[in-house]
C-alpha atoms as a PDB file:
ATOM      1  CA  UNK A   1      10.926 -24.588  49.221  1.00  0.00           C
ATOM      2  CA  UNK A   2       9.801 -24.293  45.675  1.00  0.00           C
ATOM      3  CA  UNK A   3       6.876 -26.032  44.664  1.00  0.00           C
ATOM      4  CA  UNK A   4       7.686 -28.469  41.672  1.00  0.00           C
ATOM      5  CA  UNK A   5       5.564 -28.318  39.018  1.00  0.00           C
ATOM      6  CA  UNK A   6       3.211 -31.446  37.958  1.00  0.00           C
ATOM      7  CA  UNK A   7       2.222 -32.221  34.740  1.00  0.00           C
ATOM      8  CA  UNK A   8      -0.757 -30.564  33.500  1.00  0.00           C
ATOM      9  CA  UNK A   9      -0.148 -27.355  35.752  1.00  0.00           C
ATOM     10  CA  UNK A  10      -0.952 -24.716  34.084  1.00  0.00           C
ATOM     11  CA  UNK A  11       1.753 -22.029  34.724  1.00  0.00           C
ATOM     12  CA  UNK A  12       1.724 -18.164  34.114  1.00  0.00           C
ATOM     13  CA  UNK A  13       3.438 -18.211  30.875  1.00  0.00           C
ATOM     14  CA  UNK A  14       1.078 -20.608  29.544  1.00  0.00           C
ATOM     15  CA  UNK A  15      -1.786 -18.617  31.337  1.00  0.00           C
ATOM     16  CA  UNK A  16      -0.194 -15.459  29.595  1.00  0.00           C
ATOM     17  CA  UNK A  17      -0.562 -17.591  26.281  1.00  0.00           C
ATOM     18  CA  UNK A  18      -3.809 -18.826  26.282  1.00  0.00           C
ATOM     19  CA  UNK A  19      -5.110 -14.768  27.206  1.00  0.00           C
ATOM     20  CA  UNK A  20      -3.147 -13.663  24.045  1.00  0.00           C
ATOM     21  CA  UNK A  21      -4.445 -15.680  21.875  1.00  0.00           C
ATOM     22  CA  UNK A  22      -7.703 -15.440  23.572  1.00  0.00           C
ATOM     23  CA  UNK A  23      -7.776 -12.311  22.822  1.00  0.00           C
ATOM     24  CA  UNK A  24      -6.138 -12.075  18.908  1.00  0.00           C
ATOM     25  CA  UNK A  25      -8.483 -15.013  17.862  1.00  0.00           C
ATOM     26  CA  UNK A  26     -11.244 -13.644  17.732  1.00  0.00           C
ATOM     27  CA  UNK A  27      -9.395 -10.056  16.419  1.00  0.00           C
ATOM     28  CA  UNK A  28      -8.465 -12.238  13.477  1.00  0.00           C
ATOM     29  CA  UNK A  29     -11.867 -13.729  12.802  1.00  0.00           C
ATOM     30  CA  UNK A  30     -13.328 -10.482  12.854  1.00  0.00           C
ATOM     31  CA  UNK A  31     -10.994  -8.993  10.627  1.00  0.00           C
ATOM     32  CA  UNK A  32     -11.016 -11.684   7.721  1.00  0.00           C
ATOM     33  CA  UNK A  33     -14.390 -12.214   7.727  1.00  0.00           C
ATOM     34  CA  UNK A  34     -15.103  -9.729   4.867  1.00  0.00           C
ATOM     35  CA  UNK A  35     -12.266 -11.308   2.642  1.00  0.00           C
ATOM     36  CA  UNK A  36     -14.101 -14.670   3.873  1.00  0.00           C
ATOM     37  CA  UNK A  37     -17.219 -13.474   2.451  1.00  0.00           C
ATOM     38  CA  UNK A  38     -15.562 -11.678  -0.552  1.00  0.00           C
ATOM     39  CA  UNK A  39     -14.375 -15.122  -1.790  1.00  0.00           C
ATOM     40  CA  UNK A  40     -17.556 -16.836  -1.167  1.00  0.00           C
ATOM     41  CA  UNK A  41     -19.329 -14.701  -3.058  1.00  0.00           C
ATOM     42  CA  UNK A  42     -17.229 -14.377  -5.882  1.00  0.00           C
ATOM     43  CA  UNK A  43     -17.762 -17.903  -6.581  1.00  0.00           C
ATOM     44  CA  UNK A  44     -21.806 -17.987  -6.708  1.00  0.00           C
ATOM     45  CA  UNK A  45     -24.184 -17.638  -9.057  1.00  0.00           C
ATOM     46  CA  UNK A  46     -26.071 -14.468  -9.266  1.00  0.00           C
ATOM     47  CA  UNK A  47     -29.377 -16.323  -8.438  1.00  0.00           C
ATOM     48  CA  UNK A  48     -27.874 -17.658  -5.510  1.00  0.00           C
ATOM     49  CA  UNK A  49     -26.752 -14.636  -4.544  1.00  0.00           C
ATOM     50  CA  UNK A  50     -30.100 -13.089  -3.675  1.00  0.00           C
ATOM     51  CA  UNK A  51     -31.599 -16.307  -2.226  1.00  0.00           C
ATOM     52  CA  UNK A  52     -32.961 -15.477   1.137  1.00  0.00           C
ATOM     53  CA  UNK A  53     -31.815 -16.554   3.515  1.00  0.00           C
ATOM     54  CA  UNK A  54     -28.044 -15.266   2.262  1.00  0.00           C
ATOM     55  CA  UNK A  55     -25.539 -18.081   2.347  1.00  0.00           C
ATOM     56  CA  UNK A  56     -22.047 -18.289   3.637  1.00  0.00           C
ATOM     57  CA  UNK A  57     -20.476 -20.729   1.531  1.00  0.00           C
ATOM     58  CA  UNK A  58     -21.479 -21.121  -2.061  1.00  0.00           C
ATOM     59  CA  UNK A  59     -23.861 -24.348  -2.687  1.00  0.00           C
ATOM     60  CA  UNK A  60     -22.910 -25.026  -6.571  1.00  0.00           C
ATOM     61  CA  UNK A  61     -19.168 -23.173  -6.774  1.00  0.00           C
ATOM     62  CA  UNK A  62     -18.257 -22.367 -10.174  1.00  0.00           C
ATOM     63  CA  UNK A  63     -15.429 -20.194 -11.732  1.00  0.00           C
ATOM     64  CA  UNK A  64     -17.802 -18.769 -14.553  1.00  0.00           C
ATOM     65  CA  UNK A  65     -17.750 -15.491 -12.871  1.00  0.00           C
ATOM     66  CA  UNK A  66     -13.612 -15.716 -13.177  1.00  0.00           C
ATOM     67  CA  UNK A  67     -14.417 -15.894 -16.835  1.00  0.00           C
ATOM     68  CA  UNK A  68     -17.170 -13.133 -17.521  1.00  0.00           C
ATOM     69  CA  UNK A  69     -15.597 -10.257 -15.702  1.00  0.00           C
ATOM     70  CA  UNK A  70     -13.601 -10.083 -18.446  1.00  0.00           C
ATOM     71  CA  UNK A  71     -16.040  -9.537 -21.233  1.00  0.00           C
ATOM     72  CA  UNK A  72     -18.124  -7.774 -19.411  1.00  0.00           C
ATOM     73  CA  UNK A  73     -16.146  -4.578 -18.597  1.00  0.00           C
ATOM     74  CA  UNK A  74     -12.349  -4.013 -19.858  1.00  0.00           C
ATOM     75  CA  UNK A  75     -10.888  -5.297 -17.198  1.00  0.00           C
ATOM     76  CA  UNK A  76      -7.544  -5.863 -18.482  1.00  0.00           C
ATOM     77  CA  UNK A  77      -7.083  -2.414 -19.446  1.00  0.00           C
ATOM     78  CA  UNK A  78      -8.281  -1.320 -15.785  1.00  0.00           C
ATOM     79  CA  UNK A  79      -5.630  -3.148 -14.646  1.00  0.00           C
ATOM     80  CA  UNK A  80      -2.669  -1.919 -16.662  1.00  0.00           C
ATOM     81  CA  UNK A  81      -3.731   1.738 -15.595  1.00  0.00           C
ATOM     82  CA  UNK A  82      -3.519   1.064 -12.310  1.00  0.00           C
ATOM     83  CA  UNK A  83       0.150  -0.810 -12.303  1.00  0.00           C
ATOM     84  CA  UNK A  84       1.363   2.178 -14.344  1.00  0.00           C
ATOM     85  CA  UNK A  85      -0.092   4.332 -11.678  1.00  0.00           C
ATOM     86  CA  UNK A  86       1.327   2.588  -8.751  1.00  0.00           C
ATOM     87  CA  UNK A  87       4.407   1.761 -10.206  1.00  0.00           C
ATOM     88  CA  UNK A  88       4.284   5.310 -11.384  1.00  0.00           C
ATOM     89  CA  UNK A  89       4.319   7.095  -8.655  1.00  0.00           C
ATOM     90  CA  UNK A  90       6.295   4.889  -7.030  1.00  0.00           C
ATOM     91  CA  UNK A  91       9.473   5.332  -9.219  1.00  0.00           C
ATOM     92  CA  UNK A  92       8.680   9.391  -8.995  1.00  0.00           C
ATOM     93  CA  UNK A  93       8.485   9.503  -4.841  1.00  0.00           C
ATOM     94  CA  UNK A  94      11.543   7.528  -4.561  1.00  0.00           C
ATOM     95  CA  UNK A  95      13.421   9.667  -7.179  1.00  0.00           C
ATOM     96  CA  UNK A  96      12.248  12.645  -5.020  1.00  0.00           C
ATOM     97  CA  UNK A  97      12.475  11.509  -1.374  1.00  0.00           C
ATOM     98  CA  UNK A  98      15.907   9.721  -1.563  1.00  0.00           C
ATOM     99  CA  UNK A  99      18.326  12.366  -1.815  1.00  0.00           C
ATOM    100  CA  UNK A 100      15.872  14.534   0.547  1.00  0.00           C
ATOM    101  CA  UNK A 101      15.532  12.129   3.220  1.00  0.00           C
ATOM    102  CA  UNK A 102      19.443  11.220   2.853  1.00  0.00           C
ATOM    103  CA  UNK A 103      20.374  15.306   3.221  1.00  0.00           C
ATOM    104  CA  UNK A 104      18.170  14.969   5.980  1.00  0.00           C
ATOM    105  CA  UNK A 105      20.137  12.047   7.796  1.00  0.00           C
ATOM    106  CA  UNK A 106      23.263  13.337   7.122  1.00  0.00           C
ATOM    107  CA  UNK A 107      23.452  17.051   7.477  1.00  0.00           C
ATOM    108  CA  UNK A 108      22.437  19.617   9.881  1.00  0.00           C
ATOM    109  CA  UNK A 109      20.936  22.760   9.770  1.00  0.00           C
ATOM    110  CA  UNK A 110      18.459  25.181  11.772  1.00  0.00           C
ATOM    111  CA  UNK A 111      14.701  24.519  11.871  1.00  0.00           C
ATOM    112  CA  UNK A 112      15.806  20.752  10.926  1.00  0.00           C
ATOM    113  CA  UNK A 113      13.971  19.035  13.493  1.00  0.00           C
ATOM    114  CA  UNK A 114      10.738  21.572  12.783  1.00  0.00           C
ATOM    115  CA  UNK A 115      11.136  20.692   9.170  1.00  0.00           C
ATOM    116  CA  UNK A 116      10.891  16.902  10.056  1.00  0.00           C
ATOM    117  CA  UNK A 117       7.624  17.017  12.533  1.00  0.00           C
ATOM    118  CA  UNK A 118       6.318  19.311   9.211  1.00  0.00           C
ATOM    119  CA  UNK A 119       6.901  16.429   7.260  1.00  0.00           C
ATOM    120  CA  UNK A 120       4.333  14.236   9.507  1.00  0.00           C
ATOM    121  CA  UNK A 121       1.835  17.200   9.779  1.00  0.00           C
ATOM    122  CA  UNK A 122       1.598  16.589   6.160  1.00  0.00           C
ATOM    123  CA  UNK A 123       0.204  13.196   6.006  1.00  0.00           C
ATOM    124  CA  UNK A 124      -2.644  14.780   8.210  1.00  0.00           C
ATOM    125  CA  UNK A 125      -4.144  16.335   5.043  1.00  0.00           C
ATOM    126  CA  UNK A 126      -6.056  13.800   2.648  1.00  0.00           C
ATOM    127  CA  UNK A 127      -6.142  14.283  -0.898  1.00  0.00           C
ATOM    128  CA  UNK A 128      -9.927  15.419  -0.293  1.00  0.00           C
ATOM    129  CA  UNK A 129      -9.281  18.600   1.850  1.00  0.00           C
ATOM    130  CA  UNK A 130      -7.473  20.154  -1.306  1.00  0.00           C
ATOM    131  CA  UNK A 131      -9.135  18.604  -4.046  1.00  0.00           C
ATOM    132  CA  UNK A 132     -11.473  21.292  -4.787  1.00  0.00           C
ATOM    133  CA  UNK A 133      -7.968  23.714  -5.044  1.00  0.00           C
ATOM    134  CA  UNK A 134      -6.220  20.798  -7.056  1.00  0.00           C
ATOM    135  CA  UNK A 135      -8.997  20.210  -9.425  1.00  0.00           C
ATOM    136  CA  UNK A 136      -8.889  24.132 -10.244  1.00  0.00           C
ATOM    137  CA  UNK A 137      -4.764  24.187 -10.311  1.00  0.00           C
ATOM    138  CA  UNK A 138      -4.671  21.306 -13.030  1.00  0.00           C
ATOM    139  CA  UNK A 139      -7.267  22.450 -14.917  1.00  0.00           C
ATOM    140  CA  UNK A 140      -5.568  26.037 -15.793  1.00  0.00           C
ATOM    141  CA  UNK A 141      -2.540  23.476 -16.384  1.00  0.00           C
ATOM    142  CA  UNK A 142      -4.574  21.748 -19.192  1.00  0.00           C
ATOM    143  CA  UNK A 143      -3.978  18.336 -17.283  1.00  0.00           C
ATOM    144  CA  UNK A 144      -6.924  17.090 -16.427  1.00  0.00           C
ATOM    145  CA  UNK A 145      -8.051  13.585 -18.012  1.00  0.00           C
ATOM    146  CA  UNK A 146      -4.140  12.138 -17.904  1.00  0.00           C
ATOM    147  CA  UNK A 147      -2.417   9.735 -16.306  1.00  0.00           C
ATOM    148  CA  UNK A 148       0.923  11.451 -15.797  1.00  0.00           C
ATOM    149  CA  UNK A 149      -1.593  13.747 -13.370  1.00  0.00           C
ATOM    150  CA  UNK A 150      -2.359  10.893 -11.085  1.00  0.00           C
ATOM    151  CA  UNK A 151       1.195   9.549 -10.957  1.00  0.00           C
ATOM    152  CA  UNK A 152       2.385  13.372  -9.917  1.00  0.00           C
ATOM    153  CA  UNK A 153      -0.372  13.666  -8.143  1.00  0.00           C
ATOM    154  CA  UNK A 154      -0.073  10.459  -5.715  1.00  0.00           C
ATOM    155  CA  UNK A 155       3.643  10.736  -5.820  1.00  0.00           C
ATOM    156  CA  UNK A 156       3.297  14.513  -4.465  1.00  0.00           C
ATOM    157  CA  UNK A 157       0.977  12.968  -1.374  1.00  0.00           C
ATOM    158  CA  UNK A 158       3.658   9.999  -0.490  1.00  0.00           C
ATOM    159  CA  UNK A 159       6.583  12.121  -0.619  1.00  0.00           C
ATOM    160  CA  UNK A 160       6.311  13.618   2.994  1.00  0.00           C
ATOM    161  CA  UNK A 161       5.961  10.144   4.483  1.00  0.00           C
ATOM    162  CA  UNK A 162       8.849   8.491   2.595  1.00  0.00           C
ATOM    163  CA  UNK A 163      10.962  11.267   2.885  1.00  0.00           C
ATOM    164  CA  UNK A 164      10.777  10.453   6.760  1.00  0.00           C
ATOM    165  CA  UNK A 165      10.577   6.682   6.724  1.00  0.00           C
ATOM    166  CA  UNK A 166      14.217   6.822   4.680  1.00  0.00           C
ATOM    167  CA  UNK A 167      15.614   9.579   6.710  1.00  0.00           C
ATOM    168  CA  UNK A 168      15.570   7.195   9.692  1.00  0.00           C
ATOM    169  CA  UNK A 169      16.346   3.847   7.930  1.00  0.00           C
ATOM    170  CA  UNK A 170      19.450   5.774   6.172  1.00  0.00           C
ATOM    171  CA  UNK A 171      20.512   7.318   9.996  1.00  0.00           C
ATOM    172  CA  UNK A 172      21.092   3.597  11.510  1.00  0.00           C
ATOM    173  CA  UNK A 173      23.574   3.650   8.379  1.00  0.00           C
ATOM    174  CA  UNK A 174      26.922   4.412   9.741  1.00  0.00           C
ATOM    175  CA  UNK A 175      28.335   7.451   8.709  1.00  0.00           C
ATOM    176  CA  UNK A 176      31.963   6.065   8.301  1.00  0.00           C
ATOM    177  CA  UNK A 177      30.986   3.865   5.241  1.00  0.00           C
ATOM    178  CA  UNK A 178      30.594   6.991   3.311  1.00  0.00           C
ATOM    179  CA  UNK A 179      33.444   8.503   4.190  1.00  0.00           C
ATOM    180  CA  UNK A 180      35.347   5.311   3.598  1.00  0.00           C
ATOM    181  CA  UNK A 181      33.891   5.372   0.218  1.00  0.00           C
ATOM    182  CA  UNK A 182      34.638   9.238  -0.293  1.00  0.00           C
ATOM    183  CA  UNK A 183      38.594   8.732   0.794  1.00  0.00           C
ATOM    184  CA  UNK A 184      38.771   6.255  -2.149  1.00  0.00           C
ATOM    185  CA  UNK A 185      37.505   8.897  -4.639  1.00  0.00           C
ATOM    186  CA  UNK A 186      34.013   8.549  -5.026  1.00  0.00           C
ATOM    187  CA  UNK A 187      32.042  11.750  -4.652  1.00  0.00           C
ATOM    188  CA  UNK A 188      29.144  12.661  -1.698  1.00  0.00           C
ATOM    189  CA  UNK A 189      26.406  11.190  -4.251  1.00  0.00           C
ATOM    190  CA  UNK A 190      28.951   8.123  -5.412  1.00  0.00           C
ATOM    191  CA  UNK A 191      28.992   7.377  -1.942  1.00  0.00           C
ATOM    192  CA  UNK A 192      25.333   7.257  -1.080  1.00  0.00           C
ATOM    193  CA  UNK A 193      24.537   5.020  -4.594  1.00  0.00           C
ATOM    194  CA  UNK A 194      27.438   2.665  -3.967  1.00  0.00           C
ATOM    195  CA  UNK A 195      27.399   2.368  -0.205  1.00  0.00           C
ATOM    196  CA  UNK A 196      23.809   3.210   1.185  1.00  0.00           C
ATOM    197  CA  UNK A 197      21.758   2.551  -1.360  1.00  0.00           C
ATOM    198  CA  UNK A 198      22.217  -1.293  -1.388  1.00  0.00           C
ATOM    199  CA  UNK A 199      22.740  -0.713   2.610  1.00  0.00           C
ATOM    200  CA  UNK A 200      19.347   0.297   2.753  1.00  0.00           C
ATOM    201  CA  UNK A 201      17.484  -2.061   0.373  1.00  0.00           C
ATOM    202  CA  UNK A 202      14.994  -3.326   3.272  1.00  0.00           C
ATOM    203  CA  UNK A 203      14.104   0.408   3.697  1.00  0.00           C
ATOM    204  CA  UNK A 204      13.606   0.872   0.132  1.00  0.00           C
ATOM    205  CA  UNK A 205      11.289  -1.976  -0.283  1.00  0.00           C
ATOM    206  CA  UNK A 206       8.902  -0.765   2.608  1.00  0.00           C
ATOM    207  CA  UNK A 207       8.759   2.811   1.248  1.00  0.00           C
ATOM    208  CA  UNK A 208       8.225   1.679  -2.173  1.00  0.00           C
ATOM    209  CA  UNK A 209       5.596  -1.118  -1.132  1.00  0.00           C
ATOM    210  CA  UNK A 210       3.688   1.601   0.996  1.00  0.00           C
ATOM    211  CA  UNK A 211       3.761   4.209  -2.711  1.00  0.00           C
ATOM    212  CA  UNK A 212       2.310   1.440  -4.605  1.00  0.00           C
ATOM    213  CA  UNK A 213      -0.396   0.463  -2.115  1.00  0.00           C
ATOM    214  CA  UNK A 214      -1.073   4.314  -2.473  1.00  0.00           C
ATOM    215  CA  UNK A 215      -1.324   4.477  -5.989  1.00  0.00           C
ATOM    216  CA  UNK A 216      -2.881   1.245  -6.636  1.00  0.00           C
ATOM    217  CA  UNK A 217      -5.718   2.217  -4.028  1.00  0.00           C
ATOM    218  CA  UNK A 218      -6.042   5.731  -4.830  1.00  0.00           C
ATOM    219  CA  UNK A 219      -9.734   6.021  -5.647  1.00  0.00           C
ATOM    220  CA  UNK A 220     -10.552  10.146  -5.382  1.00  0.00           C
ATOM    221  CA  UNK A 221      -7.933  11.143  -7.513  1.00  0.00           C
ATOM    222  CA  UNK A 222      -8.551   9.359 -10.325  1.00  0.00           C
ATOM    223  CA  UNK A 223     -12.498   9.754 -10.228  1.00  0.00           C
ATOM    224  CA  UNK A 224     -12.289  13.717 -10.185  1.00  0.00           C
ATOM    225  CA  UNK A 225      -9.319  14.097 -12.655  1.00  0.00           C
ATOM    226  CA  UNK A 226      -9.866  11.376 -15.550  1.00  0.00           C
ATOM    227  CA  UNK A 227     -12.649  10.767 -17.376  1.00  0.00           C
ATOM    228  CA  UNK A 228     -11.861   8.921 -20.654  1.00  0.00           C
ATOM    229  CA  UNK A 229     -12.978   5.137 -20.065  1.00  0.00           C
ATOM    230  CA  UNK A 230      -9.883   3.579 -21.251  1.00  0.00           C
ATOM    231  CA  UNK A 231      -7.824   5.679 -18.558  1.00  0.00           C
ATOM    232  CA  UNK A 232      -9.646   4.480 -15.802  1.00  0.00           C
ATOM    233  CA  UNK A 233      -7.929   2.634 -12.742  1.00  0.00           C
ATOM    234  CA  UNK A 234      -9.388  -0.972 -11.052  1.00  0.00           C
ATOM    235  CA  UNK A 235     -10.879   0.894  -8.527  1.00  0.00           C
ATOM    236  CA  UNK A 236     -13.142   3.472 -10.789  1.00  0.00           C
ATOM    237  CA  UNK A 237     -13.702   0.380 -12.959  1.00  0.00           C
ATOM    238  CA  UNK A 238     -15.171  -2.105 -10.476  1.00  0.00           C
ATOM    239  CA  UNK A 239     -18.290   0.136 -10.165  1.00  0.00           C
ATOM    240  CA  UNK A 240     -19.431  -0.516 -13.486  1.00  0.00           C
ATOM    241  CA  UNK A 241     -20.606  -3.855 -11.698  1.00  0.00           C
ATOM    242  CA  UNK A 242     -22.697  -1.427  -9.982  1.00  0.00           C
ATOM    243  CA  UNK A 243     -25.741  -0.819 -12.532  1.00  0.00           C
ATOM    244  CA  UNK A 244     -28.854   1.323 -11.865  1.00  0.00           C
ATOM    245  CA  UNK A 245     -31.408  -1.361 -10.976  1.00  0.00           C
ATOM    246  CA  UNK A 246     -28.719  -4.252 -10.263  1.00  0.00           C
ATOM    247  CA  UNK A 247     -25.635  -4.619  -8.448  1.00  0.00           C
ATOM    248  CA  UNK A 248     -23.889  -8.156  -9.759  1.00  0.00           C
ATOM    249  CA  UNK A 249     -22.432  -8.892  -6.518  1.00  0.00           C
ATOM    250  CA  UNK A 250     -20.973 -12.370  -7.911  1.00  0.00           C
ATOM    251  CA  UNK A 251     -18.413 -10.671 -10.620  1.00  0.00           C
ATOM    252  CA  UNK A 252     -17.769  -7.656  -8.552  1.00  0.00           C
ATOM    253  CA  UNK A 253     -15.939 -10.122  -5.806  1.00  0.00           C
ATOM    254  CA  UNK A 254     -14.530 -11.795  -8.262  1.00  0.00           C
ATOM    255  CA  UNK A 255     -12.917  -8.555  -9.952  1.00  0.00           C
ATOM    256  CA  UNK A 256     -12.521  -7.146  -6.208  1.00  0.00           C
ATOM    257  CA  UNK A 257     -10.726 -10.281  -5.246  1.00  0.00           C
ATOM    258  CA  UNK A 258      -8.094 -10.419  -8.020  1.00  0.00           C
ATOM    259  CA  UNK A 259      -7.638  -6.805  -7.482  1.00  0.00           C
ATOM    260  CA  UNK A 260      -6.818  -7.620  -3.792  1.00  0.00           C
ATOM    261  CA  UNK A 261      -5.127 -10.875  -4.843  1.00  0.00           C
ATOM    262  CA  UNK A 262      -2.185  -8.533  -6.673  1.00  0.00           C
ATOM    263  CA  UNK A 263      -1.361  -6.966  -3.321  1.00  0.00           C
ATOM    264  CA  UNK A 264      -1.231 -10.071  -1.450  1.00  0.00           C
ATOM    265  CA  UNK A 265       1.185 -11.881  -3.791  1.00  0.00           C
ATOM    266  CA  UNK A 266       3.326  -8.812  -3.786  1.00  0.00           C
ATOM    267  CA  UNK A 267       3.572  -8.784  -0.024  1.00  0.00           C
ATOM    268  CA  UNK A 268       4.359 -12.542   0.241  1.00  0.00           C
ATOM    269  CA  UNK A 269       7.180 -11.811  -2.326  1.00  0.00           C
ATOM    270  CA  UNK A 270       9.033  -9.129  -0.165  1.00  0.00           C
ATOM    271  CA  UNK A 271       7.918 -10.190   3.169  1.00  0.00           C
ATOM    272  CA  UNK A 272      11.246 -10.145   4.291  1.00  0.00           C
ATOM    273  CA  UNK A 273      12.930  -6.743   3.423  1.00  0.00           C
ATOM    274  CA  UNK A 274       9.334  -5.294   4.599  1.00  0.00           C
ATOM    275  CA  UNK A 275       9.872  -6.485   7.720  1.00  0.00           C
ATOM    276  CA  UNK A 276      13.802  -5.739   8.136  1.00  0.00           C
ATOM    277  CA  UNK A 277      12.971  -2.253   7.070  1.00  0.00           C
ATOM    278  CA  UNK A 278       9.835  -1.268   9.273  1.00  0.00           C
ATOM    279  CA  UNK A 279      11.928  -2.890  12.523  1.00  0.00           C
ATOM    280  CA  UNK A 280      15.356  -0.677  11.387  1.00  0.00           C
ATOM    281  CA  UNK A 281      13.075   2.449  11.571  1.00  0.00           C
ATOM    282  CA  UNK A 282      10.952   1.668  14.450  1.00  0.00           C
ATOM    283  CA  UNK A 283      13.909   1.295  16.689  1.00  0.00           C
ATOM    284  CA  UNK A 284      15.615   4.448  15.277  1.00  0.00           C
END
């Protein structure tokens, strides 16, 4: 006989439940507790902020600090250098690993899957390891101090990782569509900006969310290479919260959180085609 089950029982799904969330509770406490604090802090006042004890939640909130980070450095201007960065090198990597990553979907050819586990070997050299060579290579070029540098520069690091992120978003693609597309005249590249392009929007939005979260980040590039204030990214400007004798904790969360803010919204606003795209490559 099978034992009926009475109200209140708990039953191994519900046990499986409760040790999940058990478990991702916590995980999630843990891991927003710095943006927690972040936003506390950024509304305090800097005597507050050095009361001892420290506290968690502000005791007189204000918005002042909203206000001053403004004045007090050019913040504006350390913002529009780095959109132009991550939007930048955004527009270059895609440019770039498109057509690669779509050769590399479509065609064959010896040493292809070599050339593909090359690709990933890549991304296992940060920007530091070759800096030292870099900062040499763009000097001789007469490049240093200049924007376009940094856009090459973090477009050249993302390439290798888009170029494989497409190539398997643009292989779950049937091939047929193309040459459906081809039989009514349009040419091999007609057929992959008509057909596959707008095929492969989700994959397009992950790749270019993953460039702009590269160049908006990007923090050793920009400190060896420029050096003119008014070229300077957010994240070489938020240390000039960070004086010799004082750091003004209050403002620099407040600059630190709007500068996080601007990825957040942007993540909310293509939450969807992120998603669509990571799952279409992960189960290629």
């Amino acid at each position: 006989m099978i034992a009926k089950e009475t109200p209140g029982m708990l039953t191994p799904r519900m046990i499986k439940l409760v040790g999940i969330f058990g478990l991702l509770i916590p995980v999630l406490l843990i891991s927003i507790f710095p943006l927690i604090v972040m936003i506390s802090t950024s509304f305090k006042t800097s005597q507050e902020v050095y009361i001892p004890p420290p506290t968690f939640m502000p005791r007189a909130p204000t918005i002042q600090n909203y206000l001053d980070i403004w004045r007090v450095v050019p913040l504006g201007t350390y913002f529009w250098n780095s959109l132009l960065i991550g939007l930048g090198s955004t527009v270059a990597s895609l440019v770039l690993a498109i057509p690669a990553a779509y050769a590399l979907a479509r065609y064959r050819f010896v040493g292809k899957s070599v050339y593909v586990l090359f690709l990933l070997g890549i991304q296992m050299f940060p920007p530091i390891v070759l800096i030292l060579g870099l900062f040499r290579l763009i000097a001789s070029l007469n490049m240093l101090d200049s924007l376009v540098t940094i856009v090459v520069l973090n477009a050249i690091f993302s390439l290798s990782f888009n170029t494989w992120m497409l190539m398997g978003y643009f292989m779950t693609i049937p091939p047929e569509i193309e040459e459906a597309a081809m039989m009514d005249g349009n040419s091999r590249v007609g057929a992959m900006v008509r057909m596959v392009m707008p095929l492969s929007w989700p994959g397009l939005v992950a790749v270019a969310i993953f460039s702009f979260m590269n160049g908006w980040n990007e923090f050793t590039l920009p400190l060896t290479f420029l050096q003119s204030q008014d070229k300077l990214p957010l994240t070489i400007g938020l240390f000039k919260f960070v004086t010799r004798f004082k750091v003004e904790w209050h403002q620099l969360m407040a600059a630190s959180f709007l500068a996080t803010l601007v990825v957040v919204v942007l993540f909310m606003l293509v939450q969807d085609q992120l998603t669509r795209g990571m799952v279409a490559v992960s189960e290629k």
